[in-house]
PDB file of N, CA and C in Angstrom:
ATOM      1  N   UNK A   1      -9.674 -91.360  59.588  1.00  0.00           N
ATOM      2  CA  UNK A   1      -9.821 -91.194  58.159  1.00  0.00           C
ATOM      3  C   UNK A   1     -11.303 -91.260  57.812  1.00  0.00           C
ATOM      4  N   UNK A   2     -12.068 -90.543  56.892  1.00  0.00           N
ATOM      5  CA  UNK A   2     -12.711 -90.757  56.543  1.00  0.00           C
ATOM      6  C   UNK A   2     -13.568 -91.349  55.456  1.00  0.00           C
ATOM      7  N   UNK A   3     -14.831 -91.473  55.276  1.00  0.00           N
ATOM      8  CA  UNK A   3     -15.308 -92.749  54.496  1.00  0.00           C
ATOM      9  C   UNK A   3     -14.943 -92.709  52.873  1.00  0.00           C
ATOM     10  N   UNK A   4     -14.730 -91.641  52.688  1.00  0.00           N
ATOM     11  CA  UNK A   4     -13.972 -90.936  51.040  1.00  0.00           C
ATOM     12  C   UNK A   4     -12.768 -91.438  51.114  1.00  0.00           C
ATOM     13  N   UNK A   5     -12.025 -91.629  52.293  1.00  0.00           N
ATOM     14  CA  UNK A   5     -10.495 -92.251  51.796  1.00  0.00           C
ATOM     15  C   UNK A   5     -10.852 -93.680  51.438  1.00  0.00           C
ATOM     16  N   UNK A   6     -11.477 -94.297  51.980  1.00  0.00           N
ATOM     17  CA  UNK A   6     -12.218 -96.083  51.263  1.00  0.00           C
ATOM     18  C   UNK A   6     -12.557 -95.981  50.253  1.00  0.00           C
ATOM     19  N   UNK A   7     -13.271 -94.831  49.288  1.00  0.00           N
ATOM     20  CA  UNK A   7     -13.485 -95.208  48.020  1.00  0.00           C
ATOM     21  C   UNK A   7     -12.435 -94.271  47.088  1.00  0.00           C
ATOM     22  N   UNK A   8     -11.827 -93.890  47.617  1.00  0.00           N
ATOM     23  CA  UNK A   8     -10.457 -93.607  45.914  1.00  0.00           C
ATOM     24  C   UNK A   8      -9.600 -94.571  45.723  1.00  0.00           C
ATOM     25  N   UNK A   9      -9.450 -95.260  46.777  1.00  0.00           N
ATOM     26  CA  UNK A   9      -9.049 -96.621  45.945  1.00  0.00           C
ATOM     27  C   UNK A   9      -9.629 -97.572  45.308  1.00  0.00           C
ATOM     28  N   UNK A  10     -11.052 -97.425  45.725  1.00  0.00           N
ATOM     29  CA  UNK A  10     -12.069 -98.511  45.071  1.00  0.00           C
ATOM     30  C   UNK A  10     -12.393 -98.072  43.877  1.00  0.00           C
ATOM     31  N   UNK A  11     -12.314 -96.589  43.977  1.00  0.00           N
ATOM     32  CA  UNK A  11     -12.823 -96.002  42.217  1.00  0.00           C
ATOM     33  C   UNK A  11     -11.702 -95.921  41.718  1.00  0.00           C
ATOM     34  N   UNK A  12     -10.325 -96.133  41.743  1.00  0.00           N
ATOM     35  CA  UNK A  12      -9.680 -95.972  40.732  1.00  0.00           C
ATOM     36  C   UNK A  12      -9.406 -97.588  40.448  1.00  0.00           C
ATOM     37  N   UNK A  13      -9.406 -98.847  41.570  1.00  0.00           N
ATOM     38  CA  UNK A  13      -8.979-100.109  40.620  1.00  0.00           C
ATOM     39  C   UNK A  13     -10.755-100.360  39.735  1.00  0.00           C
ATOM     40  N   UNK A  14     -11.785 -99.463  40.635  1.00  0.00           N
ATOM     41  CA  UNK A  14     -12.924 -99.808  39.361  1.00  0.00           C
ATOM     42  C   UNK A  14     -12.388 -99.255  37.939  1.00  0.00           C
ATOM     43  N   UNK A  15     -11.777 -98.239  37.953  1.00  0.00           N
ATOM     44  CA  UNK A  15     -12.040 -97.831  37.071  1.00  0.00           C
ATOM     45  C   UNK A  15     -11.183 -98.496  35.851  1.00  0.00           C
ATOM     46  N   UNK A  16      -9.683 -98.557  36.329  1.00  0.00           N
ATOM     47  CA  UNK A  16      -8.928 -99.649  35.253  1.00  0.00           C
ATOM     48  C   UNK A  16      -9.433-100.788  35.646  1.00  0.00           C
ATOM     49  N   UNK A  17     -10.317-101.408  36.072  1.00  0.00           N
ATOM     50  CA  UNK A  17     -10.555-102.825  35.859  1.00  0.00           C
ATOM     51  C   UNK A  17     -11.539-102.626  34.712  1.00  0.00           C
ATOM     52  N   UNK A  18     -12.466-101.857  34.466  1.00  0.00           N
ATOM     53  CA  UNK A  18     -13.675-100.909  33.771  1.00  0.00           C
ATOM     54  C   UNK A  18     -12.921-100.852  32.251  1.00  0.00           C
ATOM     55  N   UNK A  19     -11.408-100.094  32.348  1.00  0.00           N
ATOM     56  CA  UNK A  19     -10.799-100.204  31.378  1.00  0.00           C
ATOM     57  C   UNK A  19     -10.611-101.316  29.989  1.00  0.00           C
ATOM     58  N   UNK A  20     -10.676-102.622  30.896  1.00  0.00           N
ATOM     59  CA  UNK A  20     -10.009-103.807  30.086  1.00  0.00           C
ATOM     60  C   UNK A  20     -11.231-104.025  28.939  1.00  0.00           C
ATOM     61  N   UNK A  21     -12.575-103.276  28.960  1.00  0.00           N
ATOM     62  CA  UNK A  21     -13.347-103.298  28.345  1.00  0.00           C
ATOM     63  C   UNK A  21     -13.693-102.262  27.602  1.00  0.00           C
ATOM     64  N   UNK A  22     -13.545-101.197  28.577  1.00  0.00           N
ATOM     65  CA  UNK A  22     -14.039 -99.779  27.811  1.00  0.00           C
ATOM     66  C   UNK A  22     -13.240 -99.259  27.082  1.00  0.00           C
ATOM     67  N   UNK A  23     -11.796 -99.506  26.939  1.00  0.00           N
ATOM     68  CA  UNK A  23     -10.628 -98.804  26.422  1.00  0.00           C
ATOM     69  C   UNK A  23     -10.110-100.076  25.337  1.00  0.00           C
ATOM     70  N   UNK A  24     -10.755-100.222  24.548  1.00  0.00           N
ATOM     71  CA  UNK A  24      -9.864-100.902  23.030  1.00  0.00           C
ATOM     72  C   UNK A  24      -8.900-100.967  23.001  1.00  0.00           C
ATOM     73  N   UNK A  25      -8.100 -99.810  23.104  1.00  0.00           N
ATOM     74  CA  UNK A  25      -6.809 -99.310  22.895  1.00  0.00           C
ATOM     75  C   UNK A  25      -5.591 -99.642  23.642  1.00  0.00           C
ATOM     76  N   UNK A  26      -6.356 -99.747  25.459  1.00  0.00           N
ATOM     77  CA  UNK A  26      -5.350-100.058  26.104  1.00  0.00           C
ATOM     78  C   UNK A  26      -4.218 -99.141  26.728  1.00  0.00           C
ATOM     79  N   UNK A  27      -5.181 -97.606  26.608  1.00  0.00           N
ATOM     80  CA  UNK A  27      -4.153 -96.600  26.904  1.00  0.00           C
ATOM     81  C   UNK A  27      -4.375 -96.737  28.449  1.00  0.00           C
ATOM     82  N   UNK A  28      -5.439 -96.527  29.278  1.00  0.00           N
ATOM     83  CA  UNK A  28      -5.334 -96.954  30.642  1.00  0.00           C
ATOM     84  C   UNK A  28      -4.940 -98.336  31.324  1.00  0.00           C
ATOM     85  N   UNK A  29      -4.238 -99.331  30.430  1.00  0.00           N
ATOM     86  CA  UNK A  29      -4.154-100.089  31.068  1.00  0.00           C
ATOM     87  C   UNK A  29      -2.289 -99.980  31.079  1.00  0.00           C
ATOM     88  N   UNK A  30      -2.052 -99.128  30.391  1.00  0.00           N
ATOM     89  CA  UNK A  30      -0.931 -99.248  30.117  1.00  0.00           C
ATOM     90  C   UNK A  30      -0.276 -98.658  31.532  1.00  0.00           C
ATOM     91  N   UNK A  31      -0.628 -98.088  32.066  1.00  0.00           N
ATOM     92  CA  UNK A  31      -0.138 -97.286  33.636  1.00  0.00           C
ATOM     93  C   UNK A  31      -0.720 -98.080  34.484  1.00  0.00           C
ATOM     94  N   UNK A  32      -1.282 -99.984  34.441  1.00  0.00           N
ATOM     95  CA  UNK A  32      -1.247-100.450  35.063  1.00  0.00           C
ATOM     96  C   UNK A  32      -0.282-100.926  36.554  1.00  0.00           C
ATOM     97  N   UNK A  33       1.074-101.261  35.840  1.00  0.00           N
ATOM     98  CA  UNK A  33       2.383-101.129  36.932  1.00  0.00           C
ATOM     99  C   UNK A  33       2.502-100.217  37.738  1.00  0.00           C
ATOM    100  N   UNK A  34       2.051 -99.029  37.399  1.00  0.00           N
ATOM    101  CA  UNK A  34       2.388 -97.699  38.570  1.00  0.00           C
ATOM    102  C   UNK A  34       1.027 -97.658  39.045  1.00  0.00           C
ATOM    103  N   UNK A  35       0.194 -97.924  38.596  1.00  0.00           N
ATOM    104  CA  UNK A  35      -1.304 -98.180  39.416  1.00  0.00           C
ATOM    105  C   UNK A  35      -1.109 -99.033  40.694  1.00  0.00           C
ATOM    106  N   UNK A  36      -0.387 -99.915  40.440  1.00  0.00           N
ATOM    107  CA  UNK A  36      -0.376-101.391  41.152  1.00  0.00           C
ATOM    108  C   UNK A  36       0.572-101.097  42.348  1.00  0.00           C
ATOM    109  N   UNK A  37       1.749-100.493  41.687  1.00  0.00           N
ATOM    110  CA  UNK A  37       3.034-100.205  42.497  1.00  0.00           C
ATOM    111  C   UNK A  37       2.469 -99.176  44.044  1.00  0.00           C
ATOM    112  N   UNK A  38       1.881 -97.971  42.917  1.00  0.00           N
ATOM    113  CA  UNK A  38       2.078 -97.057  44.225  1.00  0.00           C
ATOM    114  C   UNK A  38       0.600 -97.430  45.196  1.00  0.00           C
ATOM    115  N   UNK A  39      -0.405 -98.237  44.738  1.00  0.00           N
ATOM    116  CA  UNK A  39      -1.028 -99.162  45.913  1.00  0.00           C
ATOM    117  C   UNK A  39      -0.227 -99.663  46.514  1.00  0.00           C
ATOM    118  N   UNK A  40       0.247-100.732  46.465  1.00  0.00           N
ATOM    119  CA  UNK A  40       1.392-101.519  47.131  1.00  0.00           C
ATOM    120  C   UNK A  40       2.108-100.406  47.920  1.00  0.00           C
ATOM    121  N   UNK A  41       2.825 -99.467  47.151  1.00  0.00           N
ATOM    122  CA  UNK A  41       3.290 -98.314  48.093  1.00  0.00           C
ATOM    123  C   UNK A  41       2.492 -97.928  49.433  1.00  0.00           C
ATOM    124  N   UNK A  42       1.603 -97.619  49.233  1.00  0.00           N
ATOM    125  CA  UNK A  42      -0.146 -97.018  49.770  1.00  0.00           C
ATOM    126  C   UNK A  42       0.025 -98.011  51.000  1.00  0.00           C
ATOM    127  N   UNK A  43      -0.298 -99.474  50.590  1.00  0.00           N
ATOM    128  CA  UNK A  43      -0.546-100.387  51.572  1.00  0.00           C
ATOM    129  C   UNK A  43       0.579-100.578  52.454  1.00  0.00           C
ATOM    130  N   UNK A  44       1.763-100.581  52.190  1.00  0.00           N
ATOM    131  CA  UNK A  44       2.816-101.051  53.387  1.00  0.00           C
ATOM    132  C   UNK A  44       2.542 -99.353  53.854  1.00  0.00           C
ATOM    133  N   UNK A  45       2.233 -98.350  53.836  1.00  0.00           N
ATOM    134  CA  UNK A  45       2.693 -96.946  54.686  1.00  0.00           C
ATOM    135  C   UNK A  45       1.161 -97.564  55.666  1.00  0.00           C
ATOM    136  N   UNK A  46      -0.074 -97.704  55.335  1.00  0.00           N
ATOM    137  CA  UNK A  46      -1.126 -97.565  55.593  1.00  0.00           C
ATOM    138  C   UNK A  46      -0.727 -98.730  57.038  1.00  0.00           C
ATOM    139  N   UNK A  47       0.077 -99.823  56.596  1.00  0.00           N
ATOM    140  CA  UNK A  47       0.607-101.328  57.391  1.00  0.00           C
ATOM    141  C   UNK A  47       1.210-100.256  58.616  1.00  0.00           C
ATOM    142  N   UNK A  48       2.723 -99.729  58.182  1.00  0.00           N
ATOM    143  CA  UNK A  48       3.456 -99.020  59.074  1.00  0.00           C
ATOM    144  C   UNK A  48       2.319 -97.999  59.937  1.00  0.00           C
ATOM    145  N   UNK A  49       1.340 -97.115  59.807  1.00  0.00           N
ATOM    146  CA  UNK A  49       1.001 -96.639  60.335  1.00  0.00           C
ATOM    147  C   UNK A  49      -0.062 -96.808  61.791  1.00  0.00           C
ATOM    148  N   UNK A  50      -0.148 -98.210  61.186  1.00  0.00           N
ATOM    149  CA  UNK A  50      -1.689 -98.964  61.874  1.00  0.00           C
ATOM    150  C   UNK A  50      -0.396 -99.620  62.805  1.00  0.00           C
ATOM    151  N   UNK A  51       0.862-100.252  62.669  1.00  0.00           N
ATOM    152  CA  UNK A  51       2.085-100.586  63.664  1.00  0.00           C
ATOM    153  C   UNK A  51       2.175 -99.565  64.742  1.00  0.00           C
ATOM    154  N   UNK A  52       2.492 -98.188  64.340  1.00  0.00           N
ATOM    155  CA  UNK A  52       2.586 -97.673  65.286  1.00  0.00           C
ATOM    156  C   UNK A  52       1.418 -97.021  66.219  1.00  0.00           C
ATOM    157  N   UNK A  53       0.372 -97.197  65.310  1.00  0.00           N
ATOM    158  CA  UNK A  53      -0.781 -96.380  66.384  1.00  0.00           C
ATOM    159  C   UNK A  53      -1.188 -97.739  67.150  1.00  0.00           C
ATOM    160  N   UNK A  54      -1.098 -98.946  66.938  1.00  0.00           N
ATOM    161  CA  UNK A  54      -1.080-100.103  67.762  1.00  0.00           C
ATOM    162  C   UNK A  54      -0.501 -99.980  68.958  1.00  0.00           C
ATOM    163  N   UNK A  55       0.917 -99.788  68.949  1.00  0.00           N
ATOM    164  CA  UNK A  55       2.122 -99.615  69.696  1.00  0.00           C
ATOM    165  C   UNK A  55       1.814 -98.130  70.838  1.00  0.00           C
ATOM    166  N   UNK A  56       1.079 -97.371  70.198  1.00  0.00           N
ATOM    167  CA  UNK A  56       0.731 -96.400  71.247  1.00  0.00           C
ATOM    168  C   UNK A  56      -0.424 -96.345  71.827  1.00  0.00           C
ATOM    169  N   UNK A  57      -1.267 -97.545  71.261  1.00  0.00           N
ATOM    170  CA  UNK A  57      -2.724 -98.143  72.141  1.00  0.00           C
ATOM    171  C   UNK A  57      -2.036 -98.499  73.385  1.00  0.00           C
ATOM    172  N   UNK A  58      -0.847 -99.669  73.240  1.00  0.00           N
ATOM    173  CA  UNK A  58      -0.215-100.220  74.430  1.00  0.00           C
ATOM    174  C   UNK A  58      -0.120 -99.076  75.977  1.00  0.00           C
ATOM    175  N   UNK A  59       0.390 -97.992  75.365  1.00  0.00           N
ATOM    176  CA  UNK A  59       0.754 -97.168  76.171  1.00  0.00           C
ATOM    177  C   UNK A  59      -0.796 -96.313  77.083  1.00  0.00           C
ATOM    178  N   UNK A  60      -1.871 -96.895  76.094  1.00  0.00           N
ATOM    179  CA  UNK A  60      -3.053 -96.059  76.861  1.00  0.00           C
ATOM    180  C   UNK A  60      -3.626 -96.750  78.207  1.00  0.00           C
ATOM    181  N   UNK A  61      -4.419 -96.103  79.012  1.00  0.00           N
ATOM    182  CA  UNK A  61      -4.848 -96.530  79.944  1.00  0.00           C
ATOM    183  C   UNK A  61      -5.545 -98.102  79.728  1.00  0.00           C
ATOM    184  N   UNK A  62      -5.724 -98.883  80.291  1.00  0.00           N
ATOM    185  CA  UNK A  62      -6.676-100.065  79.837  1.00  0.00           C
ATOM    186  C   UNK A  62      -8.409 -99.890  79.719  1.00  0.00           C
ATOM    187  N   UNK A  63      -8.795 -98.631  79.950  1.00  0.00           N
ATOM    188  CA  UNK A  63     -10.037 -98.213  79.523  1.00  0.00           C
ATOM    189  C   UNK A  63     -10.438 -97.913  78.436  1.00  0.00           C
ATOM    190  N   UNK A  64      -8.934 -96.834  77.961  1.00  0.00           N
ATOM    191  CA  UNK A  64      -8.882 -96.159  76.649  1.00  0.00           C
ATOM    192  C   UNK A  64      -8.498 -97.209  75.311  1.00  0.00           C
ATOM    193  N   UNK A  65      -7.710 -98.150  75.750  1.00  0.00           N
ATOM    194  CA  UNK A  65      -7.119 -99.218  74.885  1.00  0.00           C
ATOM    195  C   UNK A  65      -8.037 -99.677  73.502  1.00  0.00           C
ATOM    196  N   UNK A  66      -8.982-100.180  73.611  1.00  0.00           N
ATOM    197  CA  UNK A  66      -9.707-100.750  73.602  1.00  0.00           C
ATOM    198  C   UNK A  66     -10.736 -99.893  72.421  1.00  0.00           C
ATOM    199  N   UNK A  67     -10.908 -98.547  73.259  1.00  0.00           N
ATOM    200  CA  UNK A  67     -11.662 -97.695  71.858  1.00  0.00           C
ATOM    201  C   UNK A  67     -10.291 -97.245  70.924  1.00  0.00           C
ATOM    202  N   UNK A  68      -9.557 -97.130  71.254  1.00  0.00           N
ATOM    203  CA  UNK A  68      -8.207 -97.028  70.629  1.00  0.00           C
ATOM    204  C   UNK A  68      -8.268 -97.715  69.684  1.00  0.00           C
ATOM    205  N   UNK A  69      -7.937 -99.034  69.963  1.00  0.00           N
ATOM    206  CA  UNK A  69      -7.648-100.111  69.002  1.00  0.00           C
ATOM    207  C   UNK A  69      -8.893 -99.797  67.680  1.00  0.00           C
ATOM    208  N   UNK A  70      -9.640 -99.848  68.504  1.00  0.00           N
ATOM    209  CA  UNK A  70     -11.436-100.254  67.605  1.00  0.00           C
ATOM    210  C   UNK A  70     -11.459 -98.700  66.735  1.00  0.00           C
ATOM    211  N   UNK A  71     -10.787 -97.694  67.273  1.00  0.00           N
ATOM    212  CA  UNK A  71     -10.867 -96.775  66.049  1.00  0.00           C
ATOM    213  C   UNK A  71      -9.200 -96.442  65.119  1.00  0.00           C
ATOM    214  N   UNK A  72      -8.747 -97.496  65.483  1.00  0.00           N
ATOM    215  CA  UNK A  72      -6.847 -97.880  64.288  1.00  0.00           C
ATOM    216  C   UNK A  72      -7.881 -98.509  63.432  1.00  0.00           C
ATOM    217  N   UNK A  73      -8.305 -99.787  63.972  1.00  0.00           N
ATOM    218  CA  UNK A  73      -9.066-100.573  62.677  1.00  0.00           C
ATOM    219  C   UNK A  73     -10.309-100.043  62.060  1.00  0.00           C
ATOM    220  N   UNK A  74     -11.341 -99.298  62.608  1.00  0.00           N
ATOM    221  CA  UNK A  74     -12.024 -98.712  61.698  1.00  0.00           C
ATOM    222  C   UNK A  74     -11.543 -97.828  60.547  1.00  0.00           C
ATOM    223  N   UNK A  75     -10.833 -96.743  60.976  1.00  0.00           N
ATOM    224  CA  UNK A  75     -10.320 -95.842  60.412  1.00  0.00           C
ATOM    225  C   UNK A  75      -9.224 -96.371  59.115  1.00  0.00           C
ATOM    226  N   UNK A  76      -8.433 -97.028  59.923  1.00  0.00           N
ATOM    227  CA  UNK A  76      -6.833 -97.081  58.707  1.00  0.00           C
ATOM    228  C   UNK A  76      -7.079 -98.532  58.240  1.00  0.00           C
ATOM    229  N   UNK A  77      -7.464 -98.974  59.231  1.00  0.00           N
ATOM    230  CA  UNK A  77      -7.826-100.757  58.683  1.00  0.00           C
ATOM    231  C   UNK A  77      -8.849-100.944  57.727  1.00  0.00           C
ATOM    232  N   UNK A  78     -10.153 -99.631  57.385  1.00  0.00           N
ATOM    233  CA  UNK A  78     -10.631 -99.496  56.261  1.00  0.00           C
ATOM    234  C   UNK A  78      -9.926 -99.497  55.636  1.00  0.00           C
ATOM    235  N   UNK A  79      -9.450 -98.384  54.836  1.00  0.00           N
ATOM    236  CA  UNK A  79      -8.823 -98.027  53.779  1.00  0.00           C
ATOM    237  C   UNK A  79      -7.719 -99.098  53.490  1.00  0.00           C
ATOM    238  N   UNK A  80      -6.613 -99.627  54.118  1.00  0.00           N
ATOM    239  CA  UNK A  80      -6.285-100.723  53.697  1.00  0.00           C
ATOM    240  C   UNK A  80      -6.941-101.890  53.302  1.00  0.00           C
ATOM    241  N   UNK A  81      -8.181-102.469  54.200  1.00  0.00           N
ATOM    242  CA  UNK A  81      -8.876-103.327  53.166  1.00  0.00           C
ATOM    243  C   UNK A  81      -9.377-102.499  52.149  1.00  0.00           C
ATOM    244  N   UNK A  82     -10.201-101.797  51.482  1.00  0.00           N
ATOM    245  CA  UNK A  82      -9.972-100.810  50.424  1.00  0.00           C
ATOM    246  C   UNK A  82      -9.307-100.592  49.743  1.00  0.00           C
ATOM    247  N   UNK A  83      -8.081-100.931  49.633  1.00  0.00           N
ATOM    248  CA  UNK A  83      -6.384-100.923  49.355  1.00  0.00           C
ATOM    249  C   UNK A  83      -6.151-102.589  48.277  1.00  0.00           C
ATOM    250  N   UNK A  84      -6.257-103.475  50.298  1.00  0.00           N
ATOM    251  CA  UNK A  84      -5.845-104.860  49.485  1.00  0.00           C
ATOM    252  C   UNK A  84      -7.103-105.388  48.177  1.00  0.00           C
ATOM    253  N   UNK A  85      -8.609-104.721  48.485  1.00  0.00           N
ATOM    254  CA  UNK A  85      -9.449-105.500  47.592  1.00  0.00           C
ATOM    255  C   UNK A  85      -9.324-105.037  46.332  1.00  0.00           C
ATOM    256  N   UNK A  86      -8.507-103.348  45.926  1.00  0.00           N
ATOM    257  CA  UNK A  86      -8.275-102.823  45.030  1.00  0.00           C
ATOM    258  C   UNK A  86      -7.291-103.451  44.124  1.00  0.00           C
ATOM    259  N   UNK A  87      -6.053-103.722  44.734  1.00  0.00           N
ATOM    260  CA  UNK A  87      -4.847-104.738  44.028  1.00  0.00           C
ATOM    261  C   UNK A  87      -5.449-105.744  43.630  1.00  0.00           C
ATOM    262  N   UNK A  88      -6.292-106.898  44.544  1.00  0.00           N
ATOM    263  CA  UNK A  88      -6.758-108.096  44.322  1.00  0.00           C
ATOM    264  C   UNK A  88      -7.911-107.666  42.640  1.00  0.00           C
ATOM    265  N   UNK A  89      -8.386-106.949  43.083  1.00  0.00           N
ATOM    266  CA  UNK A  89      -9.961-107.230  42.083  1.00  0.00           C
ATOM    267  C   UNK A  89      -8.885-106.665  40.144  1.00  0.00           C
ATOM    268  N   UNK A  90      -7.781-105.799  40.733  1.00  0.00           N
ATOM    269  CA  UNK A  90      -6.901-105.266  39.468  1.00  0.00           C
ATOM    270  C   UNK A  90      -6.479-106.631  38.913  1.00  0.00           C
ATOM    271  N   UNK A  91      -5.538-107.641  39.737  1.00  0.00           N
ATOM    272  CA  UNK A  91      -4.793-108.700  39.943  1.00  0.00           C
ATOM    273  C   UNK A  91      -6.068-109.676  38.763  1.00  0.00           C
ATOM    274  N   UNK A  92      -7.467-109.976  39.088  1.00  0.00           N
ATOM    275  CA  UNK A  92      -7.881-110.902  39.191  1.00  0.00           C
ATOM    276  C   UNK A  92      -8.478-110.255  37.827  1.00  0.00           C
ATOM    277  N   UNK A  93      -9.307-109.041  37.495  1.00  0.00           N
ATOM    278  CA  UNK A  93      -9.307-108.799  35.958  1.00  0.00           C
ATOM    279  C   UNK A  93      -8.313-109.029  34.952  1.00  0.00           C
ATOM    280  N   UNK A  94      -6.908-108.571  35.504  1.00  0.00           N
ATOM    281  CA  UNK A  94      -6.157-108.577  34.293  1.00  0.00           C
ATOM    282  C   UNK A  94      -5.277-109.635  34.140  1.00  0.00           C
ATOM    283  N   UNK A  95      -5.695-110.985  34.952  1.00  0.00           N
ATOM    284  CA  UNK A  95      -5.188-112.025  35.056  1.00  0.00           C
ATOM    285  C   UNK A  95      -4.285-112.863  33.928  1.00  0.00           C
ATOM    286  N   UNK A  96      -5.229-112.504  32.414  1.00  0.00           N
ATOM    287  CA  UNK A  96      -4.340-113.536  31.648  1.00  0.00           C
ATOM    288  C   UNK A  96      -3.055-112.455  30.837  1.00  0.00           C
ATOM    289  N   UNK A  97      -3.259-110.769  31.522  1.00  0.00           N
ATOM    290  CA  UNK A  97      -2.339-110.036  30.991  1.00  0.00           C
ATOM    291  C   UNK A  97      -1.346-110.133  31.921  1.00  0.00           C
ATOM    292  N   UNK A  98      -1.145-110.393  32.931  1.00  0.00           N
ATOM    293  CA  UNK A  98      -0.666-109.742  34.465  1.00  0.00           C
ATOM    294  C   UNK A  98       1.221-109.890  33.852  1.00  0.00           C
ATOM    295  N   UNK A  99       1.391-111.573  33.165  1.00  0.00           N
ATOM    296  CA  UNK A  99       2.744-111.801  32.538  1.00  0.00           C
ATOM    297  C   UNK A  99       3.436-110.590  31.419  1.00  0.00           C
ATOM    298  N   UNK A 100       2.419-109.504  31.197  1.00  0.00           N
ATOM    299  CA  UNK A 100       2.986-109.055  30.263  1.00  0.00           C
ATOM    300  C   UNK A 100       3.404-107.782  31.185  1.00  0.00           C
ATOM    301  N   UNK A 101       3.123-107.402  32.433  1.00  0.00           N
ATOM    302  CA  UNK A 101       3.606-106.730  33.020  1.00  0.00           C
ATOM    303  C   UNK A 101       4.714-106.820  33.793  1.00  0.00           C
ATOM    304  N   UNK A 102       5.691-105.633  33.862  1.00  0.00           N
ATOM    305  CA  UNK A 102       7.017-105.667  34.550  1.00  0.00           C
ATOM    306  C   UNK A 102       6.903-104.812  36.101  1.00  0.00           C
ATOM    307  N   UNK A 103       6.928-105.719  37.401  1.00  0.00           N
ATOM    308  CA  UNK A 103       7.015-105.399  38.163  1.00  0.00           C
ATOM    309  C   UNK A 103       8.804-105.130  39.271  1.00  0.00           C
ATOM    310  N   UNK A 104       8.456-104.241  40.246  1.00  0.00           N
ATOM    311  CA  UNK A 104       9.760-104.854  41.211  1.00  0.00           C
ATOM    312  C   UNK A 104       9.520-105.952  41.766  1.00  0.00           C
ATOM    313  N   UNK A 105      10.608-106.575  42.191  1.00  0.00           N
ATOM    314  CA  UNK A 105      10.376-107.494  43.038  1.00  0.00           C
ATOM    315  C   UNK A 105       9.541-107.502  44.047  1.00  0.00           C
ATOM    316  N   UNK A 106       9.819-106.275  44.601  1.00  0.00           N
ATOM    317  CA  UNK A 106       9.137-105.906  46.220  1.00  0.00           C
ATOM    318  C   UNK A 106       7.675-106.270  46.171  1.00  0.00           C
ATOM    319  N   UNK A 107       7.435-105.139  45.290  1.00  0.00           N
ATOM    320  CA  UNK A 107       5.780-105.352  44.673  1.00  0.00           C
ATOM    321  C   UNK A 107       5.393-106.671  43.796  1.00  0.00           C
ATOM    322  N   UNK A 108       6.067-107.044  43.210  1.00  0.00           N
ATOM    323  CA  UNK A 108       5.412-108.590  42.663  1.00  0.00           C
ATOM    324  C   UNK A 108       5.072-109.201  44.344  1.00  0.00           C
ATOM    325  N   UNK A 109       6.043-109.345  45.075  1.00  0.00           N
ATOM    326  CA  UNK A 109       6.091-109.983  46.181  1.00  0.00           C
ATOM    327  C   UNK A 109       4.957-109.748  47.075  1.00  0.00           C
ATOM    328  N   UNK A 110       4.305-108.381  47.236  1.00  0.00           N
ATOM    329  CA  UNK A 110       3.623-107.600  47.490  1.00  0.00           C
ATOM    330  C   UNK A 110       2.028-108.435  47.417  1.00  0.00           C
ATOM    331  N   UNK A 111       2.240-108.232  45.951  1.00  0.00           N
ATOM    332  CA  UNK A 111       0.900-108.201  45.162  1.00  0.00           C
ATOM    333  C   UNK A 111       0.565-109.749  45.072  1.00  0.00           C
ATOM    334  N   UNK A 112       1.320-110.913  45.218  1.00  0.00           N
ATOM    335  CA  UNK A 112       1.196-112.172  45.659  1.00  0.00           C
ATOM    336  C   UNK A 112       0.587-112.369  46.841  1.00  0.00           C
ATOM    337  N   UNK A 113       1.138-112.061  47.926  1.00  0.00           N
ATOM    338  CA  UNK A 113       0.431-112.364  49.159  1.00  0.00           C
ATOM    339  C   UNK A 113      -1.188-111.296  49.095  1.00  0.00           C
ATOM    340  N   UNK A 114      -1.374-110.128  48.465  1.00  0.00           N
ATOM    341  CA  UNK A 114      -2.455-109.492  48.984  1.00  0.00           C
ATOM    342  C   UNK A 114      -3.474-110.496  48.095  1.00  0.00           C
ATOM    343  N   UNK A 115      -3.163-110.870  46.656  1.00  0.00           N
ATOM    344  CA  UNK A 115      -3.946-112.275  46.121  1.00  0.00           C
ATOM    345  C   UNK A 115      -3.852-112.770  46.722  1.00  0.00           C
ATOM    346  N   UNK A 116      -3.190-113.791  47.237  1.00  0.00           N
ATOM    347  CA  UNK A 116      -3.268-114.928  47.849  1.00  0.00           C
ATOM    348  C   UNK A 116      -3.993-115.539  49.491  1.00  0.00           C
ATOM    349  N   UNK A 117      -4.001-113.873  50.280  1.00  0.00           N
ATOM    350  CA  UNK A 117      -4.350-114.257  51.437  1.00  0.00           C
ATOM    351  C   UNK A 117      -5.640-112.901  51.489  1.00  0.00           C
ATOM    352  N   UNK A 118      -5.421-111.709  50.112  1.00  0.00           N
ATOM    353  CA  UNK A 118      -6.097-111.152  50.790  1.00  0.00           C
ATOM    354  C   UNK A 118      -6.149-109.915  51.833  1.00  0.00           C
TER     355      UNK A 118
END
């Protein structure tokens, strides 16, 4: 992946975090939940994908392993941190609103641990 897939997630939680100030109105914050959600979406595919290209490091030679691994985590393990700091920094602006939002479970559940651990 490349270094542009790390920042569309960073420019879009900049940008509704940007919102809670620039927008009076509150019209971008209002598509906060589906902002949040289909990150969360984003992050468990980005999780599943970095599982299986793990799983087929196993299978490489023990020479190859190794740059293997080191380019799963450069590549996809960017953009997921990119991902989790996007939820977190959304999470942590809109903190004293966050109750007025209606999440799924999955994703509340989600969006707890990527606060919490990150």
């Amino acid at each position: 992946m490349a270094n542009h897939d790390v920042c569309v997630p960073t420019a879009l939680s900049n940008l509704l975090c940007a919102s809670l100030i620039e927008d009076p109105y509150g019209l971008a914050s209002r598509d906060l939940p589906k902002v949040v959600e289909g990150l969360v979406l984003y992050l468990d595919q980005l999780e599943d994908v970095q599982k299986e290209l793990r799983a087929k490091a196993e299978l490489k030679p023990a020479e190859q392993k190794a740059a293997w691994l080191d380019e799963v985590e450069r590549s996809v393990g960017g953009v997921e941190g990119a991902v989790r700091e996007g939820v977190k920094a959304i999470v942590v602006e809109f903190k004293e609103y966050m109750g007025e939002f209606k999440f799924a479970p999955r994703v509340a559940e989600k969006v707890q641990v990527v606060v919490d651990w990150g």
